[in-house]
PDB file of N, CA and C in Angstrom:
ATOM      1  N   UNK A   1     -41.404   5.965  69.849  1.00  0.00           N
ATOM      2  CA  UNK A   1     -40.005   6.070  70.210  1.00  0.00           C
ATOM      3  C   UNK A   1     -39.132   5.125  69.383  1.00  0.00           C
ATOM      4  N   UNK A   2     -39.614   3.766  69.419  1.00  0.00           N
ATOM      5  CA  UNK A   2     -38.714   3.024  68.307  1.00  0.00           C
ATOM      6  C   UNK A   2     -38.445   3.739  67.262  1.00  0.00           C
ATOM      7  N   UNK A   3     -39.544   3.759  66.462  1.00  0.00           N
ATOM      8  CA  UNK A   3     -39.649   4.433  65.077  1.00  0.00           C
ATOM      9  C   UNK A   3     -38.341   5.754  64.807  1.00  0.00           C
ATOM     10  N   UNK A   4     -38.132   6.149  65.925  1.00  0.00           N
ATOM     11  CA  UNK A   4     -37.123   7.860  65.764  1.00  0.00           C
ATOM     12  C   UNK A   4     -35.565   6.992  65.651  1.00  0.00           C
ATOM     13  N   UNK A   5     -35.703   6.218  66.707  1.00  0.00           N
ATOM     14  CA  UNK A   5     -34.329   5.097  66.463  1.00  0.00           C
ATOM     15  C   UNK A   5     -34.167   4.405  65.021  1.00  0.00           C
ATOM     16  N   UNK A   6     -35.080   3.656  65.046  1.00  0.00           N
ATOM     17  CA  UNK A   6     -34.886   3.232  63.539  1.00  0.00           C
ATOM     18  C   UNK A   6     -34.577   4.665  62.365  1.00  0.00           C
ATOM     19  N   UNK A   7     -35.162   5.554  62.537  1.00  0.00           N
ATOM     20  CA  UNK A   7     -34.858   6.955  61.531  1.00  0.00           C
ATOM     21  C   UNK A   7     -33.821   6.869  61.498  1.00  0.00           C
ATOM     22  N   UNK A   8     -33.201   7.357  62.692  1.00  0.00           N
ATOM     23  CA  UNK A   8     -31.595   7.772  62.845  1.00  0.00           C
ATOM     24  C   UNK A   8     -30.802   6.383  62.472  1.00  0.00           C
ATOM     25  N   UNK A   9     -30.985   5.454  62.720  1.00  0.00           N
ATOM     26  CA  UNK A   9     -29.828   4.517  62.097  1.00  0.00           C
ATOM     27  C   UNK A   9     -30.303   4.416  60.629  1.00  0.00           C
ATOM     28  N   UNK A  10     -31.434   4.346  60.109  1.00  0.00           N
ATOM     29  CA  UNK A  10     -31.093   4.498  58.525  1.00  0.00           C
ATOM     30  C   UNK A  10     -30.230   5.631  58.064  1.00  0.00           C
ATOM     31  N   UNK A  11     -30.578   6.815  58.772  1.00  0.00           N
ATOM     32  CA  UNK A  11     -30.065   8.387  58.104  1.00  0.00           C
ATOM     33  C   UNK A  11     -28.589   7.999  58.214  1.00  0.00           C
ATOM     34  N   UNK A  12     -28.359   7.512  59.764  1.00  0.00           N
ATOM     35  CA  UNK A  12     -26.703   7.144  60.138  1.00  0.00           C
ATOM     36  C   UNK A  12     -26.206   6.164  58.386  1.00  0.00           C
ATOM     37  N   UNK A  13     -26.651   5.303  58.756  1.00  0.00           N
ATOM     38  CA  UNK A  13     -26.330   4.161  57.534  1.00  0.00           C
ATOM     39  C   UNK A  13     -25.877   4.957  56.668  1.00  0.00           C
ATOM     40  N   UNK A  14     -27.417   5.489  55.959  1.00  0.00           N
ATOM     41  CA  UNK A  14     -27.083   6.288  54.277  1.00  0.00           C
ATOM     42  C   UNK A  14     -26.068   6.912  54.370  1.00  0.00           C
ATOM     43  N   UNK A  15     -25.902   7.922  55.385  1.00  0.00           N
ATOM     44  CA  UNK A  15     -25.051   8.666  55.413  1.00  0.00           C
ATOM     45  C   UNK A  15     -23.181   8.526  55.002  1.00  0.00           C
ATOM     46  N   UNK A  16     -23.271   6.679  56.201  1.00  0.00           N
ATOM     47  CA  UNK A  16     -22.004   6.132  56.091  1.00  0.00           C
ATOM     48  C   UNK A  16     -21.992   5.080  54.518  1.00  0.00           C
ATOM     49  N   UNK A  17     -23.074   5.087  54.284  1.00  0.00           N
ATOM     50  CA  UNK A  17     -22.642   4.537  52.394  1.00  0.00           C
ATOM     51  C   UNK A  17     -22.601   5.871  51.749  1.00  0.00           C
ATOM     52  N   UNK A  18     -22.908   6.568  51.653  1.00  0.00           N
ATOM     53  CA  UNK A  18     -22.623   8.174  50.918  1.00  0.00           C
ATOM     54  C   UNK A  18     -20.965   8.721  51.066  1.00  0.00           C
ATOM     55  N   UNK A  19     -20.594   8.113  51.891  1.00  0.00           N
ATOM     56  CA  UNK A  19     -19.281   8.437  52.603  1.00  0.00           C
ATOM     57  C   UNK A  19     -18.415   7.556  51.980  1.00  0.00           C
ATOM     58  N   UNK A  20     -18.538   6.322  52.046  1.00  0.00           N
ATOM     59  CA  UNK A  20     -17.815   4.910  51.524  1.00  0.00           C
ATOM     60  C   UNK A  20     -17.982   5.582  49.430  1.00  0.00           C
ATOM     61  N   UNK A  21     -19.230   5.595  49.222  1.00  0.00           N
ATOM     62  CA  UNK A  21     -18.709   5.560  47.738  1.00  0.00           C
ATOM     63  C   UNK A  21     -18.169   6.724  47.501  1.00  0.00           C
ATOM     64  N   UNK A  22     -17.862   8.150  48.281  1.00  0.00           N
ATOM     65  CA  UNK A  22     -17.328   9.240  47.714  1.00  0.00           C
ATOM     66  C   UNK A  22     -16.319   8.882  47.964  1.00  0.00           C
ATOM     67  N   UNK A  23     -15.671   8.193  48.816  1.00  0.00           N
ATOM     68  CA  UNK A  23     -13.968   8.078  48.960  1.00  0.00           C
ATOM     69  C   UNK A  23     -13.869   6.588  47.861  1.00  0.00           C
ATOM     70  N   UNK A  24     -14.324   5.447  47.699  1.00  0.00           N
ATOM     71  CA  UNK A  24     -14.185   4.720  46.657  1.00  0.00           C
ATOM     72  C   UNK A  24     -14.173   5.453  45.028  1.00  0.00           C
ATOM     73  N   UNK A  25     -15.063   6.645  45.207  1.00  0.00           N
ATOM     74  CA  UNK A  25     -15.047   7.615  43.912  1.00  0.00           C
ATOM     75  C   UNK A  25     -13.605   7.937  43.520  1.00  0.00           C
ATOM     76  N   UNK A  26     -13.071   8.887  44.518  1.00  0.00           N
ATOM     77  CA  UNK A  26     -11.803   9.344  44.675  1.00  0.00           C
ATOM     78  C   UNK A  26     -10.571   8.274  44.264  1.00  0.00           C
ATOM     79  N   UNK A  27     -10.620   7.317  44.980  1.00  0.00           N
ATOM     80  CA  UNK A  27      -9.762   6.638  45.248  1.00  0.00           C
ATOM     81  C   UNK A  27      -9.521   5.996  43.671  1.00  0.00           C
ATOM     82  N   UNK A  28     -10.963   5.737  43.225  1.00  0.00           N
ATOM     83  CA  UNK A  28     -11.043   5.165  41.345  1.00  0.00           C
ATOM     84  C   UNK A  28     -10.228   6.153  40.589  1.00  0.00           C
ATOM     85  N   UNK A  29     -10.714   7.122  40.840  1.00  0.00           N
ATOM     86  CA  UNK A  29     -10.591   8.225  39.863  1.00  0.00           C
ATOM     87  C   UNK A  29      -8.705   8.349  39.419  1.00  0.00           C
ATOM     88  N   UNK A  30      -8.307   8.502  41.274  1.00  0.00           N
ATOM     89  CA  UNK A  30      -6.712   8.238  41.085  1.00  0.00           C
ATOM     90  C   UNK A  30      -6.681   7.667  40.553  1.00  0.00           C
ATOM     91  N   UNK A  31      -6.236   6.265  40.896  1.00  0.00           N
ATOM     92  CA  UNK A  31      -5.671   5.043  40.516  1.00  0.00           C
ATOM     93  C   UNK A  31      -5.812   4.781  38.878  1.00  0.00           C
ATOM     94  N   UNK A  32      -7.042   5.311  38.125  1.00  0.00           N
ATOM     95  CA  UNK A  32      -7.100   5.644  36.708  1.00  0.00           C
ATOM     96  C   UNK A  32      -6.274   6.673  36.341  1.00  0.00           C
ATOM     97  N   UNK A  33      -6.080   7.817  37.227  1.00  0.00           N
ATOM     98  CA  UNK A  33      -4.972   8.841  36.572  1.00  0.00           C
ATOM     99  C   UNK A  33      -3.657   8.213  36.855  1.00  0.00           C
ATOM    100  N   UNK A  34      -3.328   7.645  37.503  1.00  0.00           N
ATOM    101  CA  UNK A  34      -2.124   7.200  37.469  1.00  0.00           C
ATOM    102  C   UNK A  34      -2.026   6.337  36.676  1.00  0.00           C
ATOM    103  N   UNK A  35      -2.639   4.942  35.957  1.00  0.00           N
ATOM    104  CA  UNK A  35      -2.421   4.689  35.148  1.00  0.00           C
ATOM    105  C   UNK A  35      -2.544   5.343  33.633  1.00  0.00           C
ATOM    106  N   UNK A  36      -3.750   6.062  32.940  1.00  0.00           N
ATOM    107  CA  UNK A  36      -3.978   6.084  31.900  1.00  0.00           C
ATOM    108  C   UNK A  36      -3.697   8.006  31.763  1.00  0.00           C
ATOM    109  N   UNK A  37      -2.975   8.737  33.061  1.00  0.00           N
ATOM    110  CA  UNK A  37      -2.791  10.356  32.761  1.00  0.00           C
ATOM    111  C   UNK A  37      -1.666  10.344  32.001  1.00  0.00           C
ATOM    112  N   UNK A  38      -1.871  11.648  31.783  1.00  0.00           N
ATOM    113  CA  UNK A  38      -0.491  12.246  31.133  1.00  0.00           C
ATOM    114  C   UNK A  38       0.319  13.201  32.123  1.00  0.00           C
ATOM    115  N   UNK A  39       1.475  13.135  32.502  1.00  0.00           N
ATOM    116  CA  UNK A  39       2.448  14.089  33.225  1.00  0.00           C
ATOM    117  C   UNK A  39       2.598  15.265  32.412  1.00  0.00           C
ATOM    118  N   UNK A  40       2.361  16.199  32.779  1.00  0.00           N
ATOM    119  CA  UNK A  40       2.681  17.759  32.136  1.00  0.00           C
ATOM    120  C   UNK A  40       3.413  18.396  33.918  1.00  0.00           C
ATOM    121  N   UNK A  41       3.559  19.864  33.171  1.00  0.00           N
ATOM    122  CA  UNK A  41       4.040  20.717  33.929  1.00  0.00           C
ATOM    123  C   UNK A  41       3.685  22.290  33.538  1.00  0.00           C
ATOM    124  N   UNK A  42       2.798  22.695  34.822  1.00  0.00           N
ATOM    125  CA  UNK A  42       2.565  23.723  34.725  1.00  0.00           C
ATOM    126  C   UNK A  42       2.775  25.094  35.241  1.00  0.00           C
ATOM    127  N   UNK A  43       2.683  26.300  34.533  1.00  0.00           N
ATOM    128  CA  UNK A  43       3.340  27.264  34.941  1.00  0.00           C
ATOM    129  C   UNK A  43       2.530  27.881  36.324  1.00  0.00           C
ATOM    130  N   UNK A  44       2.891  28.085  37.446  1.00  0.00           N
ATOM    131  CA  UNK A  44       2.406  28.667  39.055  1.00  0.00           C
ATOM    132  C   UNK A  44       2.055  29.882  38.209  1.00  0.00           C
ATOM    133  N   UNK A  45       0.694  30.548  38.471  1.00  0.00           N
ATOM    134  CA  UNK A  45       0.199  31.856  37.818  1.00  0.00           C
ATOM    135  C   UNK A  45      -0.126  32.598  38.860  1.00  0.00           C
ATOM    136  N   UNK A  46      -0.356  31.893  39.854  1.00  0.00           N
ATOM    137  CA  UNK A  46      -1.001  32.797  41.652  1.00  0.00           C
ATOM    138  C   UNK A  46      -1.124  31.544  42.868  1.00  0.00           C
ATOM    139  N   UNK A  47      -0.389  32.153  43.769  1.00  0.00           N
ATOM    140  CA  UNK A  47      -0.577  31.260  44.934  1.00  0.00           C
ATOM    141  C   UNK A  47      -0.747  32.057  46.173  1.00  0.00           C
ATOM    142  N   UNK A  48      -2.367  31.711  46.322  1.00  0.00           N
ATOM    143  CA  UNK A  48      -2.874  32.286  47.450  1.00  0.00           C
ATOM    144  C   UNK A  48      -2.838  31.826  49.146  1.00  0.00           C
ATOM    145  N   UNK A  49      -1.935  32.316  50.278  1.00  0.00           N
ATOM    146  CA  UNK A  49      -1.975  31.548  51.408  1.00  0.00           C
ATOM    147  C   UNK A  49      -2.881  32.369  52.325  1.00  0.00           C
ATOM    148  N   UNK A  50      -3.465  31.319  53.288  1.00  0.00           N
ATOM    149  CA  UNK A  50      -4.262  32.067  53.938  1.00  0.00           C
ATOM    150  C   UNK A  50      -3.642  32.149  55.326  1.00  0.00           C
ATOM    151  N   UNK A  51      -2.515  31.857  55.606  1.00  0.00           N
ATOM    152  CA  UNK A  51      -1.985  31.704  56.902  1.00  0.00           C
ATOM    153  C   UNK A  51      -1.404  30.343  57.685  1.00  0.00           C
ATOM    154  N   UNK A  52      -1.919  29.546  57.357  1.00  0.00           N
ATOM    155  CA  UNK A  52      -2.297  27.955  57.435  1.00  0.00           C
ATOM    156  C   UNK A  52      -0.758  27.649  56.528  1.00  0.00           C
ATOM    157  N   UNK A  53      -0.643  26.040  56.679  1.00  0.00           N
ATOM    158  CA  UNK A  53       0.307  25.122  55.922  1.00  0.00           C
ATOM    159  C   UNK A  53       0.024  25.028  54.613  1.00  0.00           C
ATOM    160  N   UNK A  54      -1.385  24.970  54.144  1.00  0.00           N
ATOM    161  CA  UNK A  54      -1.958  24.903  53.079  1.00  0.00           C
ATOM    162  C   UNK A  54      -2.207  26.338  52.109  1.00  0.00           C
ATOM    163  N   UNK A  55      -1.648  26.007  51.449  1.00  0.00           N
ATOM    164  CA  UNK A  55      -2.001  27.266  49.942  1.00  0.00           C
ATOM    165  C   UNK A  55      -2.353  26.622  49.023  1.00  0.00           C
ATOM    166  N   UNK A  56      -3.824  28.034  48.049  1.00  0.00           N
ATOM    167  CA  UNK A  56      -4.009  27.268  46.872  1.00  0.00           C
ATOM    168  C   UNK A  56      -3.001  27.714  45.784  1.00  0.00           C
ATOM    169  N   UNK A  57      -3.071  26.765  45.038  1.00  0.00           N
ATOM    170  CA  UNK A  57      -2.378  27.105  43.560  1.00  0.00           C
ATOM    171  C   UNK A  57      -2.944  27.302  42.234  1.00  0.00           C
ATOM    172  N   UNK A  58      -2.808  28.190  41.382  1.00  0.00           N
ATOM    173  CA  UNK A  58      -2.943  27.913  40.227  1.00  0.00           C
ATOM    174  C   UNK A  58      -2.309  27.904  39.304  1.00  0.00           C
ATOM    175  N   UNK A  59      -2.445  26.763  38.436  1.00  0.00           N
ATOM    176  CA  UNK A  59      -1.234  26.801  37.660  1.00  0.00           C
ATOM    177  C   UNK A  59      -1.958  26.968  35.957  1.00  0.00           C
ATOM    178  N   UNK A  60      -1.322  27.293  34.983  1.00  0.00           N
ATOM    179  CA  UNK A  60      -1.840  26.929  33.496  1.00  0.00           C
ATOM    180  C   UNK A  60      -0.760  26.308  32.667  1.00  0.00           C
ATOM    181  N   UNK A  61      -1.202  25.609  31.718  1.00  0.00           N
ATOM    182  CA  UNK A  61      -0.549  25.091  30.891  1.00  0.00           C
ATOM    183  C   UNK A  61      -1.236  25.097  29.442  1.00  0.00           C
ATOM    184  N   UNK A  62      -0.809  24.639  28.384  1.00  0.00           N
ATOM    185  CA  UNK A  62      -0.931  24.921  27.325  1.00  0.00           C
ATOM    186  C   UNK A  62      -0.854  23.799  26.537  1.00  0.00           C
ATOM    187  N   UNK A  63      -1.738  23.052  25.675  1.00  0.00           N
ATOM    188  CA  UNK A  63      -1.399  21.985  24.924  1.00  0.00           C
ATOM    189  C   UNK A  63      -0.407  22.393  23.491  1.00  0.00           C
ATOM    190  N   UNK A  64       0.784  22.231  23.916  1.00  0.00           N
ATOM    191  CA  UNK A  64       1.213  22.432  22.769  1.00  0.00           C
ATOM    192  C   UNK A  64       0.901  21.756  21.130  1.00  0.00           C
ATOM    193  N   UNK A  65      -0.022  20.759  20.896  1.00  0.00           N
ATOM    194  CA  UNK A  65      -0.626  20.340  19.702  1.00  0.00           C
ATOM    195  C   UNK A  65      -1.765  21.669  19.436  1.00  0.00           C
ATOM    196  N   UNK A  66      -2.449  21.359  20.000  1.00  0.00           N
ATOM    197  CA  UNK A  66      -3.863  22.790  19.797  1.00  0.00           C
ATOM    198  C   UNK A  66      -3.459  24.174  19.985  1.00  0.00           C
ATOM    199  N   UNK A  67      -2.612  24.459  21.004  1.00  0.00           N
ATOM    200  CA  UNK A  67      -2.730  25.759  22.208  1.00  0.00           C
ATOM    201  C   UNK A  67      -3.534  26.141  23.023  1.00  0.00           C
ATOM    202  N   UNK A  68      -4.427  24.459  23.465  1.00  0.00           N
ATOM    203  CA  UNK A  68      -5.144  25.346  24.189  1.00  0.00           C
ATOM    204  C   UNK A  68      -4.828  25.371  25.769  1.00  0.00           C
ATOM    205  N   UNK A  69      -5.637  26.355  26.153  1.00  0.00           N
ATOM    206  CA  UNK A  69      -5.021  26.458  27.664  1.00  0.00           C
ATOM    207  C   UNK A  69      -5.565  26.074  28.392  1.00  0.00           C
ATOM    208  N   UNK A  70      -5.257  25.349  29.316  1.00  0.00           N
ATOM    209  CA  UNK A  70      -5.839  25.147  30.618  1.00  0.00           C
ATOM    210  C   UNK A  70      -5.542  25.409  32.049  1.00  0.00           C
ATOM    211  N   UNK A  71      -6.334  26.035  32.926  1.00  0.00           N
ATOM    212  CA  UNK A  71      -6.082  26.244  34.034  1.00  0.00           C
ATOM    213  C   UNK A  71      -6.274  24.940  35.446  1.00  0.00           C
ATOM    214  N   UNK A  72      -5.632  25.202  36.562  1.00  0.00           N
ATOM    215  CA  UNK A  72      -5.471  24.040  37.313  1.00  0.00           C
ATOM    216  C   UNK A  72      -5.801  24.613  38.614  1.00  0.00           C
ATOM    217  N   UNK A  73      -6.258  24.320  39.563  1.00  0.00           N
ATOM    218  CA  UNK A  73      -6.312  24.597  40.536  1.00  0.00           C
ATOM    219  C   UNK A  73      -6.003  23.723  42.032  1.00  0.00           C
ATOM    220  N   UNK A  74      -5.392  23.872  43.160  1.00  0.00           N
ATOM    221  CA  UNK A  74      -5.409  22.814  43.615  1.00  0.00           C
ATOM    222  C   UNK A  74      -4.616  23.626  45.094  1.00  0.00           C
ATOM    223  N   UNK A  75      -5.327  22.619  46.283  1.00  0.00           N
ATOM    224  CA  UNK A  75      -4.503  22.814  47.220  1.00  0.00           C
ATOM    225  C   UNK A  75      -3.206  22.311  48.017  1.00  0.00           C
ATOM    226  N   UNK A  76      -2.263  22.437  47.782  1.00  0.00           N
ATOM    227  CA  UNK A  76      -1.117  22.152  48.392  1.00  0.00           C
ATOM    228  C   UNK A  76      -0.341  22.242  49.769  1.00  0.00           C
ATOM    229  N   UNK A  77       0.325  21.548  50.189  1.00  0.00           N
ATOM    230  CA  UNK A  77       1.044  21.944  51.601  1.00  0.00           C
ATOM    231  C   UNK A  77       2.062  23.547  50.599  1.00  0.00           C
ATOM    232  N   UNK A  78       2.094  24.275  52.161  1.00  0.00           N
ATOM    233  CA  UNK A  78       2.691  25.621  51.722  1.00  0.00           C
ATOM    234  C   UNK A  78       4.525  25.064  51.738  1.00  0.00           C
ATOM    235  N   UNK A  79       5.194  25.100  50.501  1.00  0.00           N
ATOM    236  CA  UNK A  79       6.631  24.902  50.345  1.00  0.00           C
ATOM    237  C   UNK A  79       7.515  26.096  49.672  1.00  0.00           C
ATOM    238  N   UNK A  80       6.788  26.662  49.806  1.00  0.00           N
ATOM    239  CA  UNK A  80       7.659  28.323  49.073  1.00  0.00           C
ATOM    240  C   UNK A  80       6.890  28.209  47.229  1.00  0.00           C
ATOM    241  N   UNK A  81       6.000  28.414  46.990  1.00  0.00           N
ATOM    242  CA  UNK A  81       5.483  27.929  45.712  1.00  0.00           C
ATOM    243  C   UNK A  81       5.511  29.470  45.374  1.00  0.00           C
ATOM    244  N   UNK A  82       5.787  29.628  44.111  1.00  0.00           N
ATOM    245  CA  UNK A  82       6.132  31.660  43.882  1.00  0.00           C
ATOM    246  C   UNK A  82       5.334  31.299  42.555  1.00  0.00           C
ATOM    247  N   UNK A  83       4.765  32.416  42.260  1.00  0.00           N
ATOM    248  CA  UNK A  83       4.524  32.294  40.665  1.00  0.00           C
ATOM    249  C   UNK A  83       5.739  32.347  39.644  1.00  0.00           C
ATOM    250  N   UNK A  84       5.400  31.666  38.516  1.00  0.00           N
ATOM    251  CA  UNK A  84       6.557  31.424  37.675  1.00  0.00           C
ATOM    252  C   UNK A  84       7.429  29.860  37.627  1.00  0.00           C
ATOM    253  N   UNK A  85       7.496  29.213  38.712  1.00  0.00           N
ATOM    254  CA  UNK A  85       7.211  27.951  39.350  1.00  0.00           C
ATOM    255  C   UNK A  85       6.999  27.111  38.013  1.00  0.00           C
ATOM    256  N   UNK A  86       7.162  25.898  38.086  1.00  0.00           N
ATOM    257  CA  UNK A  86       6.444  24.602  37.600  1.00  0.00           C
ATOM    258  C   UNK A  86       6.062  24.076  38.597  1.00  0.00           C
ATOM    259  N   UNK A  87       4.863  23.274  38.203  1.00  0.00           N
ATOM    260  CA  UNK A  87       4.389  22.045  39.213  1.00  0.00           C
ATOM    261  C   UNK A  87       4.189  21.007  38.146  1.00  0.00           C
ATOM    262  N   UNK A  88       4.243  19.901  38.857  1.00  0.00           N
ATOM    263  CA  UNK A  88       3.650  18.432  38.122  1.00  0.00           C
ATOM    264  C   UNK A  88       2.176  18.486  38.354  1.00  0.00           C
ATOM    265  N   UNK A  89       1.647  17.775  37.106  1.00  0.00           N
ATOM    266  CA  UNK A  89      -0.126  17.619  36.639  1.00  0.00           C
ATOM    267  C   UNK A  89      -0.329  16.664  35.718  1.00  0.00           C
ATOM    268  N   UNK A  90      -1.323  16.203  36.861  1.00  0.00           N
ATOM    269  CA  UNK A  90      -1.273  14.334  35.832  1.00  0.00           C
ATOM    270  C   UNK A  90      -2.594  15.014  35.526  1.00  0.00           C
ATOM    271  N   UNK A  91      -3.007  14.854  33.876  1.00  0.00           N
ATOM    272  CA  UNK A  91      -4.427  14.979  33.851  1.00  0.00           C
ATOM    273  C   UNK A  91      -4.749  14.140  32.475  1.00  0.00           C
ATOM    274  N   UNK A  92      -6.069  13.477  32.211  1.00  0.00           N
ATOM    275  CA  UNK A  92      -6.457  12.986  31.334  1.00  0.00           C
ATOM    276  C   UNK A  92      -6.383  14.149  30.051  1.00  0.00           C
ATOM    277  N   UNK A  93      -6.171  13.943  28.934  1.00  0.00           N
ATOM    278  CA  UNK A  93      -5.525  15.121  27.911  1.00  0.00           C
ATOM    279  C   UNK A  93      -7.329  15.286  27.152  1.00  0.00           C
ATOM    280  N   UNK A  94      -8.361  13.811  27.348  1.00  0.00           N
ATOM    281  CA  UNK A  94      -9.171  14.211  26.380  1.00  0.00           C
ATOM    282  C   UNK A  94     -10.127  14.739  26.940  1.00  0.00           C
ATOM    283  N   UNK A  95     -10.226  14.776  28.687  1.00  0.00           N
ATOM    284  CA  UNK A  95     -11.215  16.019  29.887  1.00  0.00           C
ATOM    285  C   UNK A  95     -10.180  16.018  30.690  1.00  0.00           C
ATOM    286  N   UNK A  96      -9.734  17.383  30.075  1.00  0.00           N
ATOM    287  CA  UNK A  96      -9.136  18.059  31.069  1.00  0.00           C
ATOM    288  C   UNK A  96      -9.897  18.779  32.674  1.00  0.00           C
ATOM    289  N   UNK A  97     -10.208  18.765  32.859  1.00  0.00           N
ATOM    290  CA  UNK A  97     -11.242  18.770  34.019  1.00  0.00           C
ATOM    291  C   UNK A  97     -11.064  17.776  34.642  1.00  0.00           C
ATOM    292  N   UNK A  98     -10.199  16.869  34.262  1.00  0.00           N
ATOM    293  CA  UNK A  98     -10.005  15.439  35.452  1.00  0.00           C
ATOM    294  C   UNK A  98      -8.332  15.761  35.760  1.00  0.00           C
ATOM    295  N   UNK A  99      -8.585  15.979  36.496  1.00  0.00           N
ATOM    296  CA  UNK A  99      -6.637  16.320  37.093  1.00  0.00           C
ATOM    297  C   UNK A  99      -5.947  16.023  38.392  1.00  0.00           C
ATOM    298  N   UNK A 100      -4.874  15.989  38.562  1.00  0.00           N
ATOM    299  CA  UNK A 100      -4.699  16.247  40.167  1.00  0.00           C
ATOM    300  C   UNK A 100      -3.041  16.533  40.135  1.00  0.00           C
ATOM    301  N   UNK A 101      -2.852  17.531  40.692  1.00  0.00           N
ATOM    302  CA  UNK A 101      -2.028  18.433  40.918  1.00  0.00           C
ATOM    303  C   UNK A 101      -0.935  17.792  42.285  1.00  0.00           C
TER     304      UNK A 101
END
């Protein structure tokens, strides 16, 4: 019987450090886009609501040095977002794949 107690508070534990570094993850990740991103603005291409406050968005933009394109995705509170739209997008320019909308 001890032994099942002790299980569960390690599993509990890991669980609550698995938890602590994914939000310390997050929280890094900002605080680097806000300092070292770039502000763009991208064009609303589809905004899907499901009923809820929340809709997703997608937006693309275009590096105007290259052309290349990139797509964005992200969920938002629902504010009347139409395609055709701009939104603001802080994203690192050299992985784009790091963003936040």
């Amino acid at each position: 019987m001890p032994s099942i107690i002790i299980l569960d508070l390690m599993l509990t534990g890991t669980l609550l450090l698995l938890g602590i570094g994914f939000i310390r993850f997050q929280i890094s990740n900002h605080v680097w886009l806000k300092a070292h991103g770039t502000h763009v603005s991208g064009l609303i291409t589809q905004v899907r609501r499901d009923g809820a406050q929340v809709c997703l968005v997608t937006a693309a933009w275009t590096d105007p040095r290259t052309g290349f394109r990139c797509t964005f995705q992200g969920f938002r509170l629902d504010m009347g977002y139409q395609a055709g739209q701009l939104v603001d997008i802080l994203l690192d320019v050299r992985h784009p794949s790091h963003y936040m909308m």
